[in-house]
Protein backbone atom coordinates (compact mmCIF):
# COMPACT_ATOMS: atom_id res chain seq x y z
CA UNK A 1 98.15 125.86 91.28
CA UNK A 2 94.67 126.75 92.09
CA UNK A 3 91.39 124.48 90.62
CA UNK A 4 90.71 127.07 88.38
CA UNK A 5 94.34 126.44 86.49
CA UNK A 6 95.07 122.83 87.18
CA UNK A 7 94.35 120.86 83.67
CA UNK A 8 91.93 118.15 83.47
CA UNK A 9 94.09 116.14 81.20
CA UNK A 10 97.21 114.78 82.92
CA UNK A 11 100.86 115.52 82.34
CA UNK A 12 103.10 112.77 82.69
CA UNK A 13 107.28 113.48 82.38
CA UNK A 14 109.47 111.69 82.08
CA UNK A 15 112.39 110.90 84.44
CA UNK A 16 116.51 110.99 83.17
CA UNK A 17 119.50 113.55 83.87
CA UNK A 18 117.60 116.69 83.26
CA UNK A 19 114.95 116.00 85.95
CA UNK A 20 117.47 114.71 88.81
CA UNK A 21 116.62 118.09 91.29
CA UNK A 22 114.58 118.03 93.98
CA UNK A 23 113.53 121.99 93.45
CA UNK A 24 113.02 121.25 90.05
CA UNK A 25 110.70 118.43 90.43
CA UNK A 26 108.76 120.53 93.62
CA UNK A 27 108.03 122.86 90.49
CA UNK A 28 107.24 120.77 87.90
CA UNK A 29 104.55 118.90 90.36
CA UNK A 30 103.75 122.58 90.77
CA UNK A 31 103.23 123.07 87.01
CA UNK A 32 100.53 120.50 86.72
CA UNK A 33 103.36 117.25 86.24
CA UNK A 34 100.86 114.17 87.68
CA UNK A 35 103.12 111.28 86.47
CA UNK A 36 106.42 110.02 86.22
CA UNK A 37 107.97 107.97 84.06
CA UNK A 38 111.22 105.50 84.90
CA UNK A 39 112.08 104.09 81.00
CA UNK A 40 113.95 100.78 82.04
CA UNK A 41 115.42 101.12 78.63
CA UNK A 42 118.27 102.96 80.23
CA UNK A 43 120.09 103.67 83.28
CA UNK A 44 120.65 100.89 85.95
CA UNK A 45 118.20 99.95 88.99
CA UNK A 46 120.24 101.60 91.35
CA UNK A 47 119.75 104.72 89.80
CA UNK A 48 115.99 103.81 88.76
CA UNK A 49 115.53 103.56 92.64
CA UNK A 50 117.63 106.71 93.34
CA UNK A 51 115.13 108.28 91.34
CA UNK A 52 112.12 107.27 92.38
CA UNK A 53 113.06 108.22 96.16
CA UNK A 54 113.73 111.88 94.79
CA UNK A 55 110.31 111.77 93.12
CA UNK A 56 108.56 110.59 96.38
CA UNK A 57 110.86 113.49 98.32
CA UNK A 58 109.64 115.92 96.14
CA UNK A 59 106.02 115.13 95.84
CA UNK A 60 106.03 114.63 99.68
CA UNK A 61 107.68 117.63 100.26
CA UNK A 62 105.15 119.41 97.78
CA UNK A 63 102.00 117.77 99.45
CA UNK A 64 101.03 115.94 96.29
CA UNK A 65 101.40 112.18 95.11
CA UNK A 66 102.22 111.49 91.74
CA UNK A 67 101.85 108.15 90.02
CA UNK A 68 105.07 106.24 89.18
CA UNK A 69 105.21 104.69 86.09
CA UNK A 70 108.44 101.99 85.33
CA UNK A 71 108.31 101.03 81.41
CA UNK A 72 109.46 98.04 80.60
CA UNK A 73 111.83 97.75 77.53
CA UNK A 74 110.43 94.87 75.78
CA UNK A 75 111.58 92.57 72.85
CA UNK A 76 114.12 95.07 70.75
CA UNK A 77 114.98 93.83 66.84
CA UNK A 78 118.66 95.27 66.64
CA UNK A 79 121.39 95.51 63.82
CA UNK A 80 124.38 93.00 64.72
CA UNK A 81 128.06 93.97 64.51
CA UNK A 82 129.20 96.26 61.52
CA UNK A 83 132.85 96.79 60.31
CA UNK A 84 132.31 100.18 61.47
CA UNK A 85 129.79 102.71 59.81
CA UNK A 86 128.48 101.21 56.55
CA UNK A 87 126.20 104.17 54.43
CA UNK A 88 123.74 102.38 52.09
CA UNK A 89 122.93 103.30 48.65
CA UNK A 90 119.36 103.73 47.31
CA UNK A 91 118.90 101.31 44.77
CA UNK A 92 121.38 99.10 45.60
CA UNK A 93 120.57 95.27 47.14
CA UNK A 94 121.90 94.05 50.55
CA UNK A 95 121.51 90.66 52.13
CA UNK A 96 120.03 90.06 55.70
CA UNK A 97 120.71 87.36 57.75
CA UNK A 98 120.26 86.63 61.61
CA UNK A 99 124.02 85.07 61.41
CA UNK A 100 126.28 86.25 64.07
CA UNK A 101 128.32 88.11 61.37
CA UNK A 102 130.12 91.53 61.02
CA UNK A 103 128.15 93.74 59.02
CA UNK A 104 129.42 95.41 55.71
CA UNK A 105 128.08 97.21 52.64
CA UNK A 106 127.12 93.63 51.33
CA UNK A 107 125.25 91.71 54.08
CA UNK A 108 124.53 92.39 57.68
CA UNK A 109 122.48 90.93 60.16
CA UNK A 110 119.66 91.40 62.39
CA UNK A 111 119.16 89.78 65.82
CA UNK A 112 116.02 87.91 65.71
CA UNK A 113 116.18 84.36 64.85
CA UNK A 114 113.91 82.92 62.31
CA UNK A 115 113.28 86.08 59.97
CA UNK A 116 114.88 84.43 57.16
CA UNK A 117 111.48 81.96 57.19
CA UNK A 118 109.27 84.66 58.85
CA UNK A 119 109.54 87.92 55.89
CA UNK A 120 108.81 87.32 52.48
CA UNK A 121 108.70 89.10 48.87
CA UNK A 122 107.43 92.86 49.67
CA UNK A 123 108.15 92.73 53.72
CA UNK A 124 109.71 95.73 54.35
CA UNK A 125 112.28 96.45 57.38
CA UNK A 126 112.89 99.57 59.03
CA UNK A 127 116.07 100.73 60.35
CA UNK A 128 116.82 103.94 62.72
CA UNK A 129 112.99 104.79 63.35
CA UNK A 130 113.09 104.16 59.90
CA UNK A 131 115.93 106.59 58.20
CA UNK A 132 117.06 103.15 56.34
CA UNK A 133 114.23 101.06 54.78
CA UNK A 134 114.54 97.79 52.78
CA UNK A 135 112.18 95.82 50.92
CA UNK A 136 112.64 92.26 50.33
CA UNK A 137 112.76 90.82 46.83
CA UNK A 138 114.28 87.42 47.44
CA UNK A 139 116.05 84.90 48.82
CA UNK A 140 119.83 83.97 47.90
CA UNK A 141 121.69 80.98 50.23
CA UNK A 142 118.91 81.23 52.98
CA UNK A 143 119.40 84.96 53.36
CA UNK A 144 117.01 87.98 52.43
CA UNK A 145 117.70 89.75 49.53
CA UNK A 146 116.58 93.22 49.75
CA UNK A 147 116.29 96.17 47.81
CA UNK A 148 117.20 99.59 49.40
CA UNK A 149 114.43 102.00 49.18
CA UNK A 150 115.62 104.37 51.52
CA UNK A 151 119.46 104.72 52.07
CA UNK A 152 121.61 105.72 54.62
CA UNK A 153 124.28 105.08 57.51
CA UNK A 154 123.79 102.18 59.44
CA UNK A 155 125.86 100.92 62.46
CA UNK A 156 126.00 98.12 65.49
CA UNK A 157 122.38 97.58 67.71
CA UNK A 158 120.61 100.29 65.42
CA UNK A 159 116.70 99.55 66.15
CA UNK A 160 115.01 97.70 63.63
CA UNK A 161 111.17 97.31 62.97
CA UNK A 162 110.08 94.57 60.95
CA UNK A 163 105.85 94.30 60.82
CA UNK A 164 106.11 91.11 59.72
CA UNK A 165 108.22 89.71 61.98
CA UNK A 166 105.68 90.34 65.12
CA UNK A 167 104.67 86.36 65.66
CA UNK A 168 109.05 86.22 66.86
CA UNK A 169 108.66 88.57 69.29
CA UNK A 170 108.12 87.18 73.01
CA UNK A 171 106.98 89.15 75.20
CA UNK A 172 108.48 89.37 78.29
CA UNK A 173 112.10 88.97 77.47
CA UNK A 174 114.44 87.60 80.43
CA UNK A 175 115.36 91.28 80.67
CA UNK A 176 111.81 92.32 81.07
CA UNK A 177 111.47 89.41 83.80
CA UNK A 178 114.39 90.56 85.93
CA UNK A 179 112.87 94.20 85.65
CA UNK A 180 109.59 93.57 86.82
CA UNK A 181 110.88 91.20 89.84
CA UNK A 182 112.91 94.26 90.37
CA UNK A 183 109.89 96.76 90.33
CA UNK A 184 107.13 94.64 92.03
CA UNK A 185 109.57 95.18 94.83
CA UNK A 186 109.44 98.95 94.67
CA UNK A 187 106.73 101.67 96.07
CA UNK A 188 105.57 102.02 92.08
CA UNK A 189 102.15 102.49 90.82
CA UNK A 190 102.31 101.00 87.17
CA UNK A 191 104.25 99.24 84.44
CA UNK A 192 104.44 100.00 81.20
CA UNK A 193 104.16 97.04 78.62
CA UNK A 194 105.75 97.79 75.32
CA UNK A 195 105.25 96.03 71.80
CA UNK A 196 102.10 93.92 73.80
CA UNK A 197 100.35 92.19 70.76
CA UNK A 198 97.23 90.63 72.53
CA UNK A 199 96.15 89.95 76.16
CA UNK A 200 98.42 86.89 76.44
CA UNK A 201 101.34 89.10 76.69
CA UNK A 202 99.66 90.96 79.62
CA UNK A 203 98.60 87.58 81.00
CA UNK A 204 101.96 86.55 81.04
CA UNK A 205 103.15 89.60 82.62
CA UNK A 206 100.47 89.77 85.42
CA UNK A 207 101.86 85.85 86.27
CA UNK A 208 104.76 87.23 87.40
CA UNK A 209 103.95 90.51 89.15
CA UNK A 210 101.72 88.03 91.15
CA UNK A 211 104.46 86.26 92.88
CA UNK A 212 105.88 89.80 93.75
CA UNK A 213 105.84 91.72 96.99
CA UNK A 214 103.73 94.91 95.30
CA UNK A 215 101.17 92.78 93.57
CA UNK A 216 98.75 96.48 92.84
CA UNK A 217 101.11 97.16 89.81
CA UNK A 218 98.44 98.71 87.44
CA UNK A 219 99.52 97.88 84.19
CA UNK A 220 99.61 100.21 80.88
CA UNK A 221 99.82 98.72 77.48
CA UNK A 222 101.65 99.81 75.22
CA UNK A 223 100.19 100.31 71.59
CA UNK A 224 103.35 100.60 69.16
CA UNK A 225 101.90 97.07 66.33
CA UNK A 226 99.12 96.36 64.36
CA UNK A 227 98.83 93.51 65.93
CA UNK A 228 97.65 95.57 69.21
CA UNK A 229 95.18 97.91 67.24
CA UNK A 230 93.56 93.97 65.97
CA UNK A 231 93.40 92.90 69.26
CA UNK A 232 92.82 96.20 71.56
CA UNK A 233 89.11 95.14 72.97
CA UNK A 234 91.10 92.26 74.46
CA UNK A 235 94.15 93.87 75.52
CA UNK A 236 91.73 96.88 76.91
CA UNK A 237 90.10 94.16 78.85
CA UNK A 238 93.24 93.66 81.32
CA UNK A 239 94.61 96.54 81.18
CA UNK A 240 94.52 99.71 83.63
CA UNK A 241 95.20 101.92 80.66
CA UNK A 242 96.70 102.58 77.43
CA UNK A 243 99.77 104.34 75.96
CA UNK A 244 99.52 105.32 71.97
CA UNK A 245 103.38 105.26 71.48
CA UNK A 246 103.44 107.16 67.93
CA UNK A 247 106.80 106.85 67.21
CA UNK A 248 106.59 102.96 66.61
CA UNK A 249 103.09 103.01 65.01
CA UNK A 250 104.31 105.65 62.70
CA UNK A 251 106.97 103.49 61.71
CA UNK A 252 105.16 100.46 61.51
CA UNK A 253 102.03 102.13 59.10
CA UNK A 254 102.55 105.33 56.98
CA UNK A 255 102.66 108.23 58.96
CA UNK A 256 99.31 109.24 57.45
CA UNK A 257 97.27 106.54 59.00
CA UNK A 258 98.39 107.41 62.70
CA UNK A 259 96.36 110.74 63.46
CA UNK A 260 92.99 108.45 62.47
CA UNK A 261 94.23 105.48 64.59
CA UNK A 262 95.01 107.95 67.52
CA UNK A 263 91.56 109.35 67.07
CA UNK A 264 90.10 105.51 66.98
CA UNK A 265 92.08 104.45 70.19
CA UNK A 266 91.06 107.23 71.86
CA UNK A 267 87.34 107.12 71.37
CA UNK A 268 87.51 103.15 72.15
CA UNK A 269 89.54 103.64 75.33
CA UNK A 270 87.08 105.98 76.40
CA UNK A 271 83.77 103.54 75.60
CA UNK A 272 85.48 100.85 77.07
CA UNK A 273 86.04 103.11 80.32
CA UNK A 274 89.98 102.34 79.97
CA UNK A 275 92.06 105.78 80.68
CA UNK A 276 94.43 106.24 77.87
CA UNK A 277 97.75 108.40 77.25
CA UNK A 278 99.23 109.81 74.03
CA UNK A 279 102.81 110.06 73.97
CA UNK A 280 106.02 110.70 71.15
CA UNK A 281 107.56 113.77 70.05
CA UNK A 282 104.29 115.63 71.60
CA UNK A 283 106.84 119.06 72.45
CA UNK A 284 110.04 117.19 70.82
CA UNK A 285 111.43 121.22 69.58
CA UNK A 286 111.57 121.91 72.91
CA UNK A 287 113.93 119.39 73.85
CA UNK A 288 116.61 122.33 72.81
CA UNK A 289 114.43 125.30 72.08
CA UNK A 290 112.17 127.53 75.06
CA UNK A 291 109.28 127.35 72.30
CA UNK A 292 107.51 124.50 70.83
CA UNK A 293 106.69 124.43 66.80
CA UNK A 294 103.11 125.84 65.59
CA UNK A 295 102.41 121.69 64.43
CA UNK A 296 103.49 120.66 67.73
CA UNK A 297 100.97 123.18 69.84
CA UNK A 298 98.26 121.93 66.93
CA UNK A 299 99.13 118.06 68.45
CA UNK A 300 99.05 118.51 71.59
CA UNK A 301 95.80 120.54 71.74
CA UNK A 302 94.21 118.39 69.48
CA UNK A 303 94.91 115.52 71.69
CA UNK A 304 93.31 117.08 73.79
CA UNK A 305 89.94 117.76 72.06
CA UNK A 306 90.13 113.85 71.23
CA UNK A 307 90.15 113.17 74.48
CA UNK A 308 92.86 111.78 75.76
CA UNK A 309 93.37 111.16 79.45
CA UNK A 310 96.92 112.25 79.63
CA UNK A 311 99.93 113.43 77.35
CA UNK A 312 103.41 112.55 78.09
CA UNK A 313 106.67 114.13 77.99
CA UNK A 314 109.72 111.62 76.76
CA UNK A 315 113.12 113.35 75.78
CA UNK A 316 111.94 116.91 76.20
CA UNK A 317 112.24 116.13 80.26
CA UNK A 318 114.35 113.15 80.21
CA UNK A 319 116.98 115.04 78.45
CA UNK A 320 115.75 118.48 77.64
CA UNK A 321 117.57 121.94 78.10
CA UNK A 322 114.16 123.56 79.55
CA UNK A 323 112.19 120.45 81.23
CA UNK A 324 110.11 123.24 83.37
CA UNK A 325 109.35 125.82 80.36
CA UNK A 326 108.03 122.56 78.44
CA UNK A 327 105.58 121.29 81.26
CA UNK A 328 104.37 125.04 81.48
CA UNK A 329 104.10 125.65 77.85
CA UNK A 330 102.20 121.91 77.86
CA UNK A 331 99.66 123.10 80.65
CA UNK A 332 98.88 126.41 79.03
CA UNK A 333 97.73 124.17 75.67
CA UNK A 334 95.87 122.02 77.41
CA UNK A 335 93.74 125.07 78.98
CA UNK A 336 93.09 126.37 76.12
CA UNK A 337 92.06 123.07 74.56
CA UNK A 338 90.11 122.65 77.57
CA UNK A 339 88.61 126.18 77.00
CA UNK A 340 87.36 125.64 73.73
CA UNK A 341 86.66 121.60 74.01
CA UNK A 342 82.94 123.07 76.05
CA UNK A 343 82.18 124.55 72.56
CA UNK A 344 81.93 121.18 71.17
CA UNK A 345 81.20 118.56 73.31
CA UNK A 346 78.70 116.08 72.88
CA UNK A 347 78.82 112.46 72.39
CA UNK A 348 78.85 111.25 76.07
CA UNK A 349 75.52 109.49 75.24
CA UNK A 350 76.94 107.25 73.21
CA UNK A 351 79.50 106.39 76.14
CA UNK A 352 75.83 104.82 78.15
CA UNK A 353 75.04 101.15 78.64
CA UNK A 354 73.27 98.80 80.34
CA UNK A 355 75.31 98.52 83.43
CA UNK A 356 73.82 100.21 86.30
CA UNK A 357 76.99 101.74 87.33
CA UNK A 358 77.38 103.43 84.04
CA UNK A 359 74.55 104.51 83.52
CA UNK A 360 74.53 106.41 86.85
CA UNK A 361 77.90 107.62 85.73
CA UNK A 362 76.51 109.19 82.74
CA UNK A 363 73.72 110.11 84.90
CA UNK A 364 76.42 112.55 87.21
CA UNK A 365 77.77 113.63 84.01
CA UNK A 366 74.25 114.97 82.84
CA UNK A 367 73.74 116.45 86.39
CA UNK A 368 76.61 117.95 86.23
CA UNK A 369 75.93 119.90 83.10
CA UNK A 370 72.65 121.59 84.75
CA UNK A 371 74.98 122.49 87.94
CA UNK A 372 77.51 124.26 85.87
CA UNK A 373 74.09 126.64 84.21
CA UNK A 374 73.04 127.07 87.62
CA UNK A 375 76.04 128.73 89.04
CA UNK A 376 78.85 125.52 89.50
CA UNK A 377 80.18 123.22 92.11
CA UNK A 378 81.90 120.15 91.72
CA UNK A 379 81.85 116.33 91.68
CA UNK A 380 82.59 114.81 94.84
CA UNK A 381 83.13 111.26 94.78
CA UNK A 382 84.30 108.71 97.60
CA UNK A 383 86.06 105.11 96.09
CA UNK A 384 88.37 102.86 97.15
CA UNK A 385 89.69 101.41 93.95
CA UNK A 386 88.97 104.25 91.45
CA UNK A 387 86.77 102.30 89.58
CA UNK A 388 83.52 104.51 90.11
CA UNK A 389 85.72 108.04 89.37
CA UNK A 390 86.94 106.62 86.19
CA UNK A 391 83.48 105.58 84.84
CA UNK A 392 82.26 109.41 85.80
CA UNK A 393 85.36 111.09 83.88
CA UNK A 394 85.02 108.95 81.01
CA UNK A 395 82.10 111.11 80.24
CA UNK A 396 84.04 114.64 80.95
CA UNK A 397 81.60 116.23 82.71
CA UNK A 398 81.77 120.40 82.73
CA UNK A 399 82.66 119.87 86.79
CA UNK A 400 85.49 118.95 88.40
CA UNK A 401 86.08 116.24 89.88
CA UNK A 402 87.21 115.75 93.40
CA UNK A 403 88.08 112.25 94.73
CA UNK A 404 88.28 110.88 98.25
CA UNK A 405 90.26 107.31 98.77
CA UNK A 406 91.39 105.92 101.90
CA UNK A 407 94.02 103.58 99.47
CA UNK A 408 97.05 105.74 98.65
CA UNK A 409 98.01 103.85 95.62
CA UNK A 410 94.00 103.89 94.30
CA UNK A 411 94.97 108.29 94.36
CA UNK A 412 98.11 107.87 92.87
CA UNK A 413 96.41 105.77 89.69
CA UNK A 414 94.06 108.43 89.75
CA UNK A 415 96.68 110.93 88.75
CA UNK A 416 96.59 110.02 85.51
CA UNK A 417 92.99 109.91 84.94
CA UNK A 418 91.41 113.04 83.23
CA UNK A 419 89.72 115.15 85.72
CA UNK A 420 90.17 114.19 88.78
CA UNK A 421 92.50 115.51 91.37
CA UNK A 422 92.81 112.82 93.89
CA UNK A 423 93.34 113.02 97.91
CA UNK A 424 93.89 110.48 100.07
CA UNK A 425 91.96 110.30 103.64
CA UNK A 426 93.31 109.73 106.51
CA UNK A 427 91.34 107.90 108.87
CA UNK A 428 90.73 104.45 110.10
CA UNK A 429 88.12 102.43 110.92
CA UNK A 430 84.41 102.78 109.74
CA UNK A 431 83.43 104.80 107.48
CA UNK A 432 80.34 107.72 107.52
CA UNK A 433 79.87 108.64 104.11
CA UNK A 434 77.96 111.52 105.13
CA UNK A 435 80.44 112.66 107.45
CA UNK A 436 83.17 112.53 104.46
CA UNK A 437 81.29 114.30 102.44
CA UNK A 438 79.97 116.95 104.81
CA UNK A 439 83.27 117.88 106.29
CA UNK A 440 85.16 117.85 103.11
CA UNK A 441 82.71 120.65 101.23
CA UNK A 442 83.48 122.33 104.69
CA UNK A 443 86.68 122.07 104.36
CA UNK A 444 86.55 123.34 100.58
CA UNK A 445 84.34 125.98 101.10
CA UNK A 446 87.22 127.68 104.00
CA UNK A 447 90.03 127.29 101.29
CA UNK A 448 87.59 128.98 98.70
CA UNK A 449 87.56 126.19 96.40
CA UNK A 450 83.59 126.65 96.54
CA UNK A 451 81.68 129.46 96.75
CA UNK A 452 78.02 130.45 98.32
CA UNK A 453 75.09 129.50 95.26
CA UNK A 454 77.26 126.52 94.26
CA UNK A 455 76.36 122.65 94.36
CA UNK A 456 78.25 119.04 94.95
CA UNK A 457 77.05 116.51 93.29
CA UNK A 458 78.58 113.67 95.58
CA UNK A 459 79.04 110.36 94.83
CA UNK A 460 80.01 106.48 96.21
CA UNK A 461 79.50 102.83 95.41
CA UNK A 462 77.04 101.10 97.21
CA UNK A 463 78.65 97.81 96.23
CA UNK A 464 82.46 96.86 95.55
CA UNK A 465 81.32 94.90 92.95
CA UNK A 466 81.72 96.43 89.19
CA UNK A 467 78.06 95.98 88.53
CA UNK A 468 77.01 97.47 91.80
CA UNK A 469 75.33 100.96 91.83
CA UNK A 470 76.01 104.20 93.14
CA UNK A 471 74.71 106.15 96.12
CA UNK A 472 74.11 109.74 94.63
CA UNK A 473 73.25 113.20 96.34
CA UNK A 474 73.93 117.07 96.06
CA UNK A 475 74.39 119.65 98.30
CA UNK A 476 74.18 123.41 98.21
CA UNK A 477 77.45 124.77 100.09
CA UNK A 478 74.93 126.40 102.28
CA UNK A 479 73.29 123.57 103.59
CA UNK A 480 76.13 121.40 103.17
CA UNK A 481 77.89 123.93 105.32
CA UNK A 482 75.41 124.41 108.08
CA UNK A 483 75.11 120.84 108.19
């Protein structure tokens, strides 16, 4: 894939029995795949880390890193035990208790203890990503009394989502703690937090990944609750990204409300300088069809125009009859979002504040606008965390954006960032900026990734510090290549 056709906004599949090739993977990393995801919902860790060695095969093989992302399950509300499968009647009135009972068309129960005391009159509960939904009008002998509003079959561990029921919820749960011992121990690159509700649960979570072996874990925080979208400045605040997980939120709210709140996370994400990731039923047709639906196309490239950092695959690679097609059909809607996005940007001067390091980011990004009317080039930019690229993509310049990183894991993060396409150097001991920079349009120029008339607008903290400034130049290829 040349620079011309790679997408600025990030494709991230993920991993199950469909993707478990080695060829395969080589060509979806070839079709523009920059993450993985591992969903620790499923499958064992033996096979988790037989997977994750194929992915490293493959991308090493292909001469690409790819970030690795393991998501952690999280609290799940289930169904208990039925007496097989009991179909509920619209209209009709159930009881719900947390009992340890077997379920029937009378009263069944739900594992999460205390939701007798926690839902009241009008608390609705969802059942099968909401095929079955209940509203509670009472209580009768400590159980809920609830009305049917929505009927249907019902049977054992069926999820549940209860809104009102988010303050029982602990986050992590001992299974979540034995999975991210078991990951801190792995060559991953982030974590994936799910039903977080405030920046306690992350706190927590970071507590333990400390006393692990691969303490770099970035970690990616799952919005699927309210209670996240009340709390997301705080939750931004300690997290290496975000993850809109629509299926949940679109349970949890009327399915009305979630295009606006995608939107709203998006646009904060992006002020806050936090890389972000829509996911859920993004290509879901494809899972057993070669072509996606008109409304699904629509998504995806309007995802894209929001500005989202990456999109992510779920069942449609996991599980999907044409994993490859789908990754290809996903890149060619992101170009043409891309394509028509330079019709309407604007914006990005909103995105400026008061921090030096910003405001030279936004500073590149206006740069980089008069380079692309004077014939092109590129951003070139040197960091060793990523911190410095991610405050320059935030503002999607019209360029793209090279980075150079001596930390492996700093380029695999990267991966999922929009615009940037990551490498990692290779070389020890000081470091001549000048050099790097010199060498590497050089280098770029020989492959024909720049061309005579162009410009690089290159780039590199002065300070590791987050309020530190940046060290700022551009070069003509010419001179850069006489030089």
């Amino acid at each position: 894939m040349t620079m011309e056709e790679a997408t600025r906004t990030k494709i991230i599949c993920t991993m199950g029995p469909s993707l478990r090739d080695h060829d395969l993977l080589f060509d979806l990393i070839g079709s523009g795949m920059r993450g993985a995801r591992l969903n620790l919902s499923h499958s064992d860790h033996g096979s988790h880390e037989r997977d994750l060695s194929l992915l490293r095969e493959a991308s090493e093989s292909f001469g690409r890193d790819i970030a690795v992302i393991f998501d952690v399950q999280g609290p799940r509300i289930r169904t208990g035990r039925m007496r097989g499968e009991v179909v509920l009647e619209k209209n009709d009135e159930i009881l719900v208790t947390s009992d340890d009972i077997h379920g029937d068309i009378t009263r069944f129960s739900i594992d999460l203890a205390g939701i007798e005391d926690a839902l009241g009159v009008d608390d609705l509960i969802h059942i099968d990503d909401g095929k079955v939904r209940l509203r509670v009008v009472g209580k009768e002998g400590g159980d809920l009394r609830c009305l049917i509003e929505s009927g249907g079959p019902i049977s054992d561990h069926k999820g549940c989502n209860i809104p009102g029921a988010d303050l029982l919820l602990e986050l992590p749960t001992k299974k979540d703690i034995e999975d991210l011992q078991f990951v801190s121990q792995l060559d991953a690159d982030m974590i994936a937090l799910s039903f977080v509700k405030g920046p306690e649960d992350i706190l927590k979570v970071k507590d333990i990944l400390g006393k692990g072996a691969n303490e770099r874990l970035g970690i990616i925080s799952k919005v699927e609750r309210r209670a996240a979208i009340e709390n997301i400045a705080g939750i931004m605040e300690l997290s290496d990204a975000l993850l809109i997980a629509r299926g949940d939120l679109g349970v949890e709210m009327d399915p009305s409300e979630v295009p606006a709140v995608q939107k709203d996370l998006i646009w904060a994400s992006r002020k806050a300088g936090c890389p972000v990731i829509v996911a859920t039923q993004m290509l879901e047709s494809m899972t057993r069809s070669p072509r996606p639906t008109r409304a699904e196309a629509a998504d995806v490239f309007n995802a894209v125009l929001d500005g989202s950092d990456a999109v992510m695959l779920s069942g449609e690679t996991a599980v999907g009859s044409y994993p490859l097609e789908t990754v290809r059909t996903m890149g060619s809607i992101i170009r043409r979002a891309e394509d028509y996005s330079e019709k309407v940007r604007g914006k990005n001067s909103e995105l400026a504040s008061r921090s030096f390091v910003e405001t030279s980011s936004h500073a590149v990004s206006t740069m980089a606008e008069e380079v692309k009317r004077s014939g092109g080039g590129m951003i070139l930019a040197f960091t060793e965390s990523g911190f410095s690229a991610r405050m320059i993509s935030r503002y999607r310049p019209p360029l793209p954006i090279r980075v150079i990183t001596p930390d492996r894991k700093t380029a695999r993060g990267l991966n999922l960032v929009w615009g940037i396409e990551p490498e990692v150097l290779d070389k020890k001991g000081d470091i001549d900026l000048e050099g790097i920079f010199l060498s590497t349009i050089g280098r770029y120029v020989r492959s024909g990734m720049l061309c005579p008339g162009q410009k690089v607008i290159c780039v590199a903290n002065s300070m590791s510090a987050r309020d530190g400034g940046m060290v700022l130049a551009i070069y003509g290829v010419e001179e850069a290549s006489i030089r």
